[in-house]
N, C-alpha and C. Protein backbone atom coordinates (compact mmCIF):
# COMPACT_ATOMS: atom_id res chain seq x y z
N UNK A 1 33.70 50.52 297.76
CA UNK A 1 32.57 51.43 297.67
C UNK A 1 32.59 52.14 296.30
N UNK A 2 31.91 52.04 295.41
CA UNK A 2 31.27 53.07 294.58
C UNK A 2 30.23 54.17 294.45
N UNK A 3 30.47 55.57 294.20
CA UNK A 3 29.20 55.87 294.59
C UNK A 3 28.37 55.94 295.89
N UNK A 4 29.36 55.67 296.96
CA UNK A 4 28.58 55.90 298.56
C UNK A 4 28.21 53.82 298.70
N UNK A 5 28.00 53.33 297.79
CA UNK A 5 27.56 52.11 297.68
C UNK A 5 28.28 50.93 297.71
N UNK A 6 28.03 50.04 298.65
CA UNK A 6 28.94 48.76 298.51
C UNK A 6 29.15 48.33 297.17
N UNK A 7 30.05 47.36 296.72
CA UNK A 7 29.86 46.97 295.62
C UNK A 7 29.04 46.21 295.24
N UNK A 8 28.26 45.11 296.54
CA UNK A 8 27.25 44.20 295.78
C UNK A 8 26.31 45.21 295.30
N UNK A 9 25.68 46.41 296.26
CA UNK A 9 24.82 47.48 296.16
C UNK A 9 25.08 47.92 294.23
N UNK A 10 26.11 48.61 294.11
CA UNK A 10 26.42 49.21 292.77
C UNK A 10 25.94 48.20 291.97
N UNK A 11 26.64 46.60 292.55
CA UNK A 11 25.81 45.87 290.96
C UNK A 11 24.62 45.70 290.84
N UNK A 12 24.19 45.50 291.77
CA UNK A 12 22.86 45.52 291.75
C UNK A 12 21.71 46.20 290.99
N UNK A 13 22.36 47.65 291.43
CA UNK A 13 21.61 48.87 290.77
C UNK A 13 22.17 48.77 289.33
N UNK A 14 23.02 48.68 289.41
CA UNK A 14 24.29 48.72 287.60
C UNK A 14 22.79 47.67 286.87
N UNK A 15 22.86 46.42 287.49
CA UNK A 15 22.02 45.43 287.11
C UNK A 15 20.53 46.16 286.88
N UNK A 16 19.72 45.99 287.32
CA UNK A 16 18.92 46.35 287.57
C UNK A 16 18.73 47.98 285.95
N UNK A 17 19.58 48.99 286.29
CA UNK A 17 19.64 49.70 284.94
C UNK A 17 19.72 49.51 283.83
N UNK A 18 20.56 47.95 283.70
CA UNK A 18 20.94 47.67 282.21
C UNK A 18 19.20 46.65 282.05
N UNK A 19 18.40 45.77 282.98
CA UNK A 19 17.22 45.26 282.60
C UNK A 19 16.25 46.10 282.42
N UNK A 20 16.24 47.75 282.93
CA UNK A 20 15.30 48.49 282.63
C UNK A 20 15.45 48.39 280.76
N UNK A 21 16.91 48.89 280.39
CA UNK A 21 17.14 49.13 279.06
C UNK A 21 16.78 48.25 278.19
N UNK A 22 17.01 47.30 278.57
CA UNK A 22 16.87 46.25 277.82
C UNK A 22 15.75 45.95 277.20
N UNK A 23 14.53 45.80 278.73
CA UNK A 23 13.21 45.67 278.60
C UNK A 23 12.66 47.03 277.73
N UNK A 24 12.59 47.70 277.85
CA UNK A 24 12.22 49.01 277.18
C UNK A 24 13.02 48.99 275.89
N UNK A 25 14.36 48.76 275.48
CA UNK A 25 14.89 48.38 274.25
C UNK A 25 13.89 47.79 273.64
N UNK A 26 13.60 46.63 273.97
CA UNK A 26 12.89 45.36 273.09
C UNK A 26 11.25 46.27 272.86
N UNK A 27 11.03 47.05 274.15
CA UNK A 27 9.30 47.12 273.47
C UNK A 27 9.69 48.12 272.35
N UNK A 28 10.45 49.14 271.97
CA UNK A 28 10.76 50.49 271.30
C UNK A 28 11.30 49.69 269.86
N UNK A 29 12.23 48.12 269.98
CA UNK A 29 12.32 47.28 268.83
C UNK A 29 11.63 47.45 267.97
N UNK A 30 10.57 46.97 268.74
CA UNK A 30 9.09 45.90 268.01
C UNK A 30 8.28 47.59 267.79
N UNK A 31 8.10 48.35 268.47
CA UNK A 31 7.07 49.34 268.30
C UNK A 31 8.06 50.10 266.50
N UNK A 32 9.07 49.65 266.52
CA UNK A 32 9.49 50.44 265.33
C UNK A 32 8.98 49.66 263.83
N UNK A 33 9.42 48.57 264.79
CA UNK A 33 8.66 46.95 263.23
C UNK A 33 7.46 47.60 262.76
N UNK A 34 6.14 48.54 263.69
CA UNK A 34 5.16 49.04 263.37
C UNK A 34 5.19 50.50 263.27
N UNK A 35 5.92 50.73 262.75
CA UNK A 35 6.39 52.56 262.48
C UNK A 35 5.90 52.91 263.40
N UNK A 36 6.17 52.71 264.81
CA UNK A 36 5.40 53.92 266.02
C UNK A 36 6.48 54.13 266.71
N UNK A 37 6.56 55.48 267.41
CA UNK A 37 8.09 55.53 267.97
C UNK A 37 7.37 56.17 269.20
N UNK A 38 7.24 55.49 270.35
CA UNK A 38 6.71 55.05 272.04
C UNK A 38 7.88 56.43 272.90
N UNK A 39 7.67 57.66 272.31
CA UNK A 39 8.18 58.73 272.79
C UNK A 39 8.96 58.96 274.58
N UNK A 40 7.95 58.72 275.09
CA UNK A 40 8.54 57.76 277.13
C UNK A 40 9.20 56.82 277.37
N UNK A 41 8.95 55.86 276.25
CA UNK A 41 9.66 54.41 276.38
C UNK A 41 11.39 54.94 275.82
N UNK A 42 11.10 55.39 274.82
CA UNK A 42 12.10 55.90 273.72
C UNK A 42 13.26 56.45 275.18
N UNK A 43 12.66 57.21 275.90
CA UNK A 43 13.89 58.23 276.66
C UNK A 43 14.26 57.24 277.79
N UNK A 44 13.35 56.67 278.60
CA UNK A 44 13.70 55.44 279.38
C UNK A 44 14.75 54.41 278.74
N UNK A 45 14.92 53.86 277.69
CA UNK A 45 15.54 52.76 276.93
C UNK A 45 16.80 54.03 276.46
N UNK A 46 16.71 55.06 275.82
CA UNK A 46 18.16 55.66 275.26
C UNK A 46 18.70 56.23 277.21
N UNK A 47 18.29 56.77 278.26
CA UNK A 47 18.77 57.20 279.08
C UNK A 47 18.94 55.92 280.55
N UNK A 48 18.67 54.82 280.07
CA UNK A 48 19.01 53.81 281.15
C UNK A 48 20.20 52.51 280.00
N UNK A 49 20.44 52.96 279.00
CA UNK A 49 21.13 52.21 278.30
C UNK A 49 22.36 52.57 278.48
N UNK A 50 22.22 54.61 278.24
CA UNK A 50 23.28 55.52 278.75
C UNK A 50 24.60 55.19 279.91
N UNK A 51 23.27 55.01 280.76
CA UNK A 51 23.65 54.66 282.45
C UNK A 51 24.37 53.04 282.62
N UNK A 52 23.48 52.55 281.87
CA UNK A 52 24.43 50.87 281.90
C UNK A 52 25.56 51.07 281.35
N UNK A 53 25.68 51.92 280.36
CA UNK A 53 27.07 51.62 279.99
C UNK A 53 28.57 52.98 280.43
N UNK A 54 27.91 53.47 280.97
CA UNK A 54 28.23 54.84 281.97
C UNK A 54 29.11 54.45 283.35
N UNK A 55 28.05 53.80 283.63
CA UNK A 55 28.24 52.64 285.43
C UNK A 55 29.31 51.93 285.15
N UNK A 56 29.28 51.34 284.01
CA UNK A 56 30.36 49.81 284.11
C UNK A 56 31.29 50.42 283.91
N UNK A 57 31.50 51.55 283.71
CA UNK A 57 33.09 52.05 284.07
C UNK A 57 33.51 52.12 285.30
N UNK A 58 32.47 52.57 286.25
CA UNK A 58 33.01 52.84 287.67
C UNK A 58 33.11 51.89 288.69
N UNK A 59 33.01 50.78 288.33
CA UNK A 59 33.44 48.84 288.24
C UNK A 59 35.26 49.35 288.78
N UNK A 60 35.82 48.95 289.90
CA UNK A 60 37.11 48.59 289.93
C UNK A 60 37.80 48.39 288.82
N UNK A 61 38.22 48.43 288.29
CA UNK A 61 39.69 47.77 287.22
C UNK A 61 40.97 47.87 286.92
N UNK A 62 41.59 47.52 286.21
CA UNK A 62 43.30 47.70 286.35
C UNK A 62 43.79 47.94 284.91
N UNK A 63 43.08 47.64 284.03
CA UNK A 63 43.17 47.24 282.29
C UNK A 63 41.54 47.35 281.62
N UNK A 64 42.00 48.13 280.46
CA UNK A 64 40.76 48.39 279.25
C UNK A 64 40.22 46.64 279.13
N UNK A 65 39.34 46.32 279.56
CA UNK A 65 38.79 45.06 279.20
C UNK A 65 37.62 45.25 277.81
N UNK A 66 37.61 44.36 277.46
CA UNK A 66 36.58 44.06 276.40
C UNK A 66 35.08 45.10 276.72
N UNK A 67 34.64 44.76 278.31
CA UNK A 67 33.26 45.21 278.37
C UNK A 67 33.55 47.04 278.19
N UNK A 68 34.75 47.37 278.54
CA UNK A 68 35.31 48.79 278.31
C UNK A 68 34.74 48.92 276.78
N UNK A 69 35.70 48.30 276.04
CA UNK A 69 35.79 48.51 274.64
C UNK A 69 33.71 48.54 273.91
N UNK A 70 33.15 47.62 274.62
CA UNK A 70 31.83 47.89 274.21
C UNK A 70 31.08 48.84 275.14
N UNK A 71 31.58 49.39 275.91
CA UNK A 71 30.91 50.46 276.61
C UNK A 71 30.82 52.15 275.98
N UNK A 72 32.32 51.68 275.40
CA UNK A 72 32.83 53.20 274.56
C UNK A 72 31.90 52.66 273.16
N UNK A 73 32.02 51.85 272.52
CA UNK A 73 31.33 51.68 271.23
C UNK A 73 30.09 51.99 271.15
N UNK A 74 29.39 51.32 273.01
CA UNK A 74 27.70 51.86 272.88
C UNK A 74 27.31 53.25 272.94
N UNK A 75 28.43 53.68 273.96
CA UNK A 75 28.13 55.18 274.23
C UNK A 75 28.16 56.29 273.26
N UNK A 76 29.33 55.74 272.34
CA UNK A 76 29.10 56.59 270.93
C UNK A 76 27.65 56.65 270.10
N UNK A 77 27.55 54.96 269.97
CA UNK A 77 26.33 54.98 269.20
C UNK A 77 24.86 55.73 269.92
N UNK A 78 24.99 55.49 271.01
CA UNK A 78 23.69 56.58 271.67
C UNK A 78 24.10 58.20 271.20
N UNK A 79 24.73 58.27 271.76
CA UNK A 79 25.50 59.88 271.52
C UNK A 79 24.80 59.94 269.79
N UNK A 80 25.26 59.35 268.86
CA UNK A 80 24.22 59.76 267.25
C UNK A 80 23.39 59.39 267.44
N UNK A 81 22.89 58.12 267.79
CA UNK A 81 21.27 57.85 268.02
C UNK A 81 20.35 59.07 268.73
N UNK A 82 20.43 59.97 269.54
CA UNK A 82 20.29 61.32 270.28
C UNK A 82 20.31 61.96 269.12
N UNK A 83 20.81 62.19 268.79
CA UNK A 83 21.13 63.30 267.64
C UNK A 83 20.84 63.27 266.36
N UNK A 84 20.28 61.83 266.00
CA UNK A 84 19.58 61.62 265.35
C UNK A 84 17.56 61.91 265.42
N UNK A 85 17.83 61.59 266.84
CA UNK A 85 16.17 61.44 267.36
C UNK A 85 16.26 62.86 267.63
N UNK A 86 16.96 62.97 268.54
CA UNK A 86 16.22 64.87 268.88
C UNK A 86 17.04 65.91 268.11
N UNK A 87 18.20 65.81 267.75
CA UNK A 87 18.15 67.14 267.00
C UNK A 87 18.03 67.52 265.83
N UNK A 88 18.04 66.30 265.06
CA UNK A 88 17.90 65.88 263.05
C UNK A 88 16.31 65.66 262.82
N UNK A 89 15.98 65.07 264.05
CA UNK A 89 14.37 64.80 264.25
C UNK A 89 14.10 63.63 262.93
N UNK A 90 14.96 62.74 263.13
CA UNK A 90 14.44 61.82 261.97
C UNK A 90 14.90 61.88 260.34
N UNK A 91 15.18 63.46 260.16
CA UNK A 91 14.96 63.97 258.88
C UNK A 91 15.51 63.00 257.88
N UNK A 92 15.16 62.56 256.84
CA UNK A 92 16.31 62.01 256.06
C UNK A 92 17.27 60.99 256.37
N UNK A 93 18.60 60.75 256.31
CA UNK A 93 19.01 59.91 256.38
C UNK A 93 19.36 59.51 258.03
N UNK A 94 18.72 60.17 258.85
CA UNK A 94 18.92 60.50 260.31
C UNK A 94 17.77 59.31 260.85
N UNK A 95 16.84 59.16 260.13
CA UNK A 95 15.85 58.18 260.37
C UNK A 95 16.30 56.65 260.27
N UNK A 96 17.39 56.51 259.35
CA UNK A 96 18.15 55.14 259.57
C UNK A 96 19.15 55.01 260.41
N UNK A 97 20.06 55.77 260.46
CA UNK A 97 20.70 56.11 261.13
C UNK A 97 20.64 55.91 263.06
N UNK A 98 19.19 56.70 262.86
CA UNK A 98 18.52 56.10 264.46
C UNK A 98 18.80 54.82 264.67
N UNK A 99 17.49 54.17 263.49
CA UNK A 99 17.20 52.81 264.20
C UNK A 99 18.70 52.32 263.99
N UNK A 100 19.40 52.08 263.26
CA UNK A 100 20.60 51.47 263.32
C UNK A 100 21.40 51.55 264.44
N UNK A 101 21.82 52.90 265.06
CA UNK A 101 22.86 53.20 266.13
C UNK A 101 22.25 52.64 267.29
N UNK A 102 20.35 52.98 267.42
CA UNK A 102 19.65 52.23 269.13
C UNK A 102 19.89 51.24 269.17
N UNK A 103 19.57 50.21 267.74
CA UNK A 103 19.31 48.94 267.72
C UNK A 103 20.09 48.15 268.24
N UNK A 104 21.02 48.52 267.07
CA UNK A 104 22.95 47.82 267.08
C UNK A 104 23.53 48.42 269.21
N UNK A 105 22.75 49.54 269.75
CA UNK A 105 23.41 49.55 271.30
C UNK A 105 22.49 48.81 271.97
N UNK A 106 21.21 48.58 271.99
CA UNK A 106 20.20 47.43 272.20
C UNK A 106 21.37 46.13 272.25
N UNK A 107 20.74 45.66 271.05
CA UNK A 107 22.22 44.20 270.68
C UNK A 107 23.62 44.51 271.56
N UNK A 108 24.26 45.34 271.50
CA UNK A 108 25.77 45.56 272.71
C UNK A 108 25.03 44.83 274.25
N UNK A 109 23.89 45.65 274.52
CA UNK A 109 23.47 45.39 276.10
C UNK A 109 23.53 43.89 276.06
N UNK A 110 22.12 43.31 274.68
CA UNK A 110 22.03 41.93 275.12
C UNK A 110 23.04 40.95 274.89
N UNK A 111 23.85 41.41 273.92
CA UNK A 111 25.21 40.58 274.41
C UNK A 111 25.92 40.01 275.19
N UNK A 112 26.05 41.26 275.91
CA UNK A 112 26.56 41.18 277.42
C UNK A 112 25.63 40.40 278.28
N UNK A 113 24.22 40.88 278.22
CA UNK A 113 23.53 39.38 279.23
C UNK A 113 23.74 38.40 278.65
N UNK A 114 23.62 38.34 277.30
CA UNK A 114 24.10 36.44 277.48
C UNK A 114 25.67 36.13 277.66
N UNK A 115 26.29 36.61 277.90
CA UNK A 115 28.00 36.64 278.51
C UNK A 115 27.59 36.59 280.08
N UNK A 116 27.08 37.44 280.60
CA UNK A 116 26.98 37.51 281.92
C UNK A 116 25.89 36.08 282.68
N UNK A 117 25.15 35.87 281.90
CA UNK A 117 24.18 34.58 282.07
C UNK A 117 24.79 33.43 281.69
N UNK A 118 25.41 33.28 280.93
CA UNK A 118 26.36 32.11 280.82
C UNK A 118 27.40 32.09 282.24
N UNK A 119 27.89 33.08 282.65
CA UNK A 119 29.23 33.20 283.53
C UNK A 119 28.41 33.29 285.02
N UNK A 120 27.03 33.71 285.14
CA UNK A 120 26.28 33.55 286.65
C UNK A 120 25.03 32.63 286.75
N UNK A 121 24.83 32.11 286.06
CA UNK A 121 23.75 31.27 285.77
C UNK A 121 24.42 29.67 285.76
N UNK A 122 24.20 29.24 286.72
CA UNK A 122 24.56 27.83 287.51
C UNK A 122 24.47 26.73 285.86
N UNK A 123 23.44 26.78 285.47
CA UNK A 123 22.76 25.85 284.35
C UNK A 123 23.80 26.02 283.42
N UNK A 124 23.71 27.42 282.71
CA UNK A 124 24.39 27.69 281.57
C UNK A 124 25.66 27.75 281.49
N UNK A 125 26.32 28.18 282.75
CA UNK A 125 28.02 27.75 283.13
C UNK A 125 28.55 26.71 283.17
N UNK A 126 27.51 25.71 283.13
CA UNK A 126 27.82 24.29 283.39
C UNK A 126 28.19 23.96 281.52
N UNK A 127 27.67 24.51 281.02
CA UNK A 127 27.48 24.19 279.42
C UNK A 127 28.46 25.03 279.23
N UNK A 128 28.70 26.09 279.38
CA UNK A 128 30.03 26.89 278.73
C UNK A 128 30.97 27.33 280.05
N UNK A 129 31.54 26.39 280.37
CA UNK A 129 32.57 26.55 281.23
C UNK A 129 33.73 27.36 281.64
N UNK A 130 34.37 27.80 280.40
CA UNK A 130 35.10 28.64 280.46
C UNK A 130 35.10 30.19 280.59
N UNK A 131 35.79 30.73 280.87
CA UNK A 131 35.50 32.55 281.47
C UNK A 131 36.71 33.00 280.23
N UNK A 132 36.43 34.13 279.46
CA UNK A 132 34.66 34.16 278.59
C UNK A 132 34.27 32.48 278.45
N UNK A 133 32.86 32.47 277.98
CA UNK A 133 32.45 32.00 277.72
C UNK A 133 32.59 31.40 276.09
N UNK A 134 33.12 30.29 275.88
CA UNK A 134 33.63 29.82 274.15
C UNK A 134 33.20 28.88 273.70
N UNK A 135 32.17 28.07 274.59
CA UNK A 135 31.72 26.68 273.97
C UNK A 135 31.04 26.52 273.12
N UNK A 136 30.62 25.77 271.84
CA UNK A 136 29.73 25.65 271.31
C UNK A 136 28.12 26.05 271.52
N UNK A 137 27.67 25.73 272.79
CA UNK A 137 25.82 26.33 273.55
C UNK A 137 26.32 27.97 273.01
N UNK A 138 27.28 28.44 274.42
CA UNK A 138 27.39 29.75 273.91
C UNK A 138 27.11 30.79 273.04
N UNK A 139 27.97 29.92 271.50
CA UNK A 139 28.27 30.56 270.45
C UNK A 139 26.62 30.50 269.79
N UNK A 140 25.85 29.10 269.77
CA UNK A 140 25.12 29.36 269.17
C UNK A 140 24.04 30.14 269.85
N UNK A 141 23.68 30.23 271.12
CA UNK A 141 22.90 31.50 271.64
C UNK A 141 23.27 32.69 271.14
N UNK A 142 24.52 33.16 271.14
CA UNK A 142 25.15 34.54 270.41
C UNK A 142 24.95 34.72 268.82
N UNK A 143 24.87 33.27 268.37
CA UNK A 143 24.93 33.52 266.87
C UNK A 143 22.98 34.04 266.72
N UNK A 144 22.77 32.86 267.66
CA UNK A 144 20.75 33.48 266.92
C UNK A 144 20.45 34.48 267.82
N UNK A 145 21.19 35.72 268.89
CA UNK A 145 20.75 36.66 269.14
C UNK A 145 21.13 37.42 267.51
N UNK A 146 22.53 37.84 267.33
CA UNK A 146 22.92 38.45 266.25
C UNK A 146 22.02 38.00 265.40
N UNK A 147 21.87 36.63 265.10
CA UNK A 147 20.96 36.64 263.39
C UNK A 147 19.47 37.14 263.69
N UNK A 148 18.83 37.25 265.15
CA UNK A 148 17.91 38.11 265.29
C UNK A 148 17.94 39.52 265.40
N UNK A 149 18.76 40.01 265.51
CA UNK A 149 18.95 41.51 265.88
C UNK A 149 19.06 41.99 264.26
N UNK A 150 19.85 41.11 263.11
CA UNK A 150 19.93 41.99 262.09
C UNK A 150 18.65 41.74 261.22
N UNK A 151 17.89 40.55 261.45
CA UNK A 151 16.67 40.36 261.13
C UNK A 151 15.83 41.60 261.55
N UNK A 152 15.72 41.78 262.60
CA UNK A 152 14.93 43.18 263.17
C UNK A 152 14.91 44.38 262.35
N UNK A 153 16.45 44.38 262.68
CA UNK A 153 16.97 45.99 262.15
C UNK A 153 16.66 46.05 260.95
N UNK A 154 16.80 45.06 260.18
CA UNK A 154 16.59 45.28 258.29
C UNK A 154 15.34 45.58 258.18
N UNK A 155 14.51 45.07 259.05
CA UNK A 155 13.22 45.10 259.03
C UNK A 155 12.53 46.54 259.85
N UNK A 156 13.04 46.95 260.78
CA UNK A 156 12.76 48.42 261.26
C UNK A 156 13.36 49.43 260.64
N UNK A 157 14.74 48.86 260.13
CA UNK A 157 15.38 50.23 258.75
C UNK A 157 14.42 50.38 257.85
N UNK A 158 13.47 49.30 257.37
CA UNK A 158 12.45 49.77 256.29
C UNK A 158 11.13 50.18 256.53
N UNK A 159 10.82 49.57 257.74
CA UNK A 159 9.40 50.22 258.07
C UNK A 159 9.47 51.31 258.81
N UNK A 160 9.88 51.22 259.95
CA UNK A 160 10.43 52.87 260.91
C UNK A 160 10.17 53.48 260.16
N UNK A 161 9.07 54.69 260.14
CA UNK A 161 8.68 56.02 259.31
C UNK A 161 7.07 56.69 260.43
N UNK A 162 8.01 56.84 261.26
CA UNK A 162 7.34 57.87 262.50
C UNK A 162 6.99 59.00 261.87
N UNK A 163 5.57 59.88 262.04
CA UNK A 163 4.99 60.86 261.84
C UNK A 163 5.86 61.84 261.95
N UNK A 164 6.45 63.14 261.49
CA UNK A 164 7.22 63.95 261.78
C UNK A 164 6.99 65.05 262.94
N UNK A 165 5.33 64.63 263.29
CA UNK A 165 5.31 65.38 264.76
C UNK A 165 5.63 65.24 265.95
N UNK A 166 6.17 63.61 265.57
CA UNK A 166 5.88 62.78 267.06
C UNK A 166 7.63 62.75 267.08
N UNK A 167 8.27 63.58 266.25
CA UNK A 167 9.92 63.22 265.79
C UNK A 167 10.61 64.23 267.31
């Protein structure tokens, strides 16, 4: 039990929190590619990203695993991404800074689904067999998420320039 909740229950919901983020990650992406910063979406995607990576601590375990090690890395980067968005309000170098820290914890989440979709996904386990996941399919799904994510970011580090009212 976690949380009052069986464990299939917890993943479920665990699940279910990290696709809210995700989905709302990606529209808050693209809304930055067009300097607009989607203020509702914005708190949904930084406070269910929070929670995905909040939850997967309270997962059974015995040893700091890897998804540990990116849970603490995301949680930092929200923690400045916050503090970039609401209390710097953008200002200055706080405006890169944002998109960099959401983006780069965006990219952490979808990582992990394609780790987790390779390892529960009947099709794609069949192609990368091993737990982690190391095969060639794998790597190159991981390589063109990453070469898309820094494609993005270079590209929302320069356009991102939200109105300072809407900061």
């Amino acid at each position: 039990m976690v949380l009052g909740m069986s464990l299939a229950t917890f993943t479920m919901v665990h699940v279910i929190i990290s696709v809210i983020g995700i989905v709302s990650g990606i529209i808050v992406m693209f809304a930055m590619l067009g300097s607009h910063r989607l203020s509702g979406l914005t708190v949904i995607f930084l406070l269910s990203t929070v929670l995905t990576s909040a939850t997967g601590f309270l997962f059974p375990f015995t040893q700091l695993l890897p998804s540990h090690m990116i849970g603490i890395i995301s949680l930092v980067l929200l923690a400045i991404a916050c503090i970039a968005l609401y209390a710097m309000r953008l200002a200055g170098p706080w405006r890169w800074i944002y998109v960099v820290t959401a983006l780069v914890s965006l990219y952490l989440n979808v990582f992990v689904l394609v780790i987790q979709s390779f390892l529960k996904i009947p099709v794609l386990h069949a192609l990368a067999p091993s737990v982690p996941p190391s095969e060639p399919p794998f790597a190159v799904i991981q390589g063109l998420v990453l070469l898309f994510f820094v494609i993005v970011l270079v590209g929302a580090s320069r356009r991102f320039r939200p109105a300072a009212s809407l900061a």
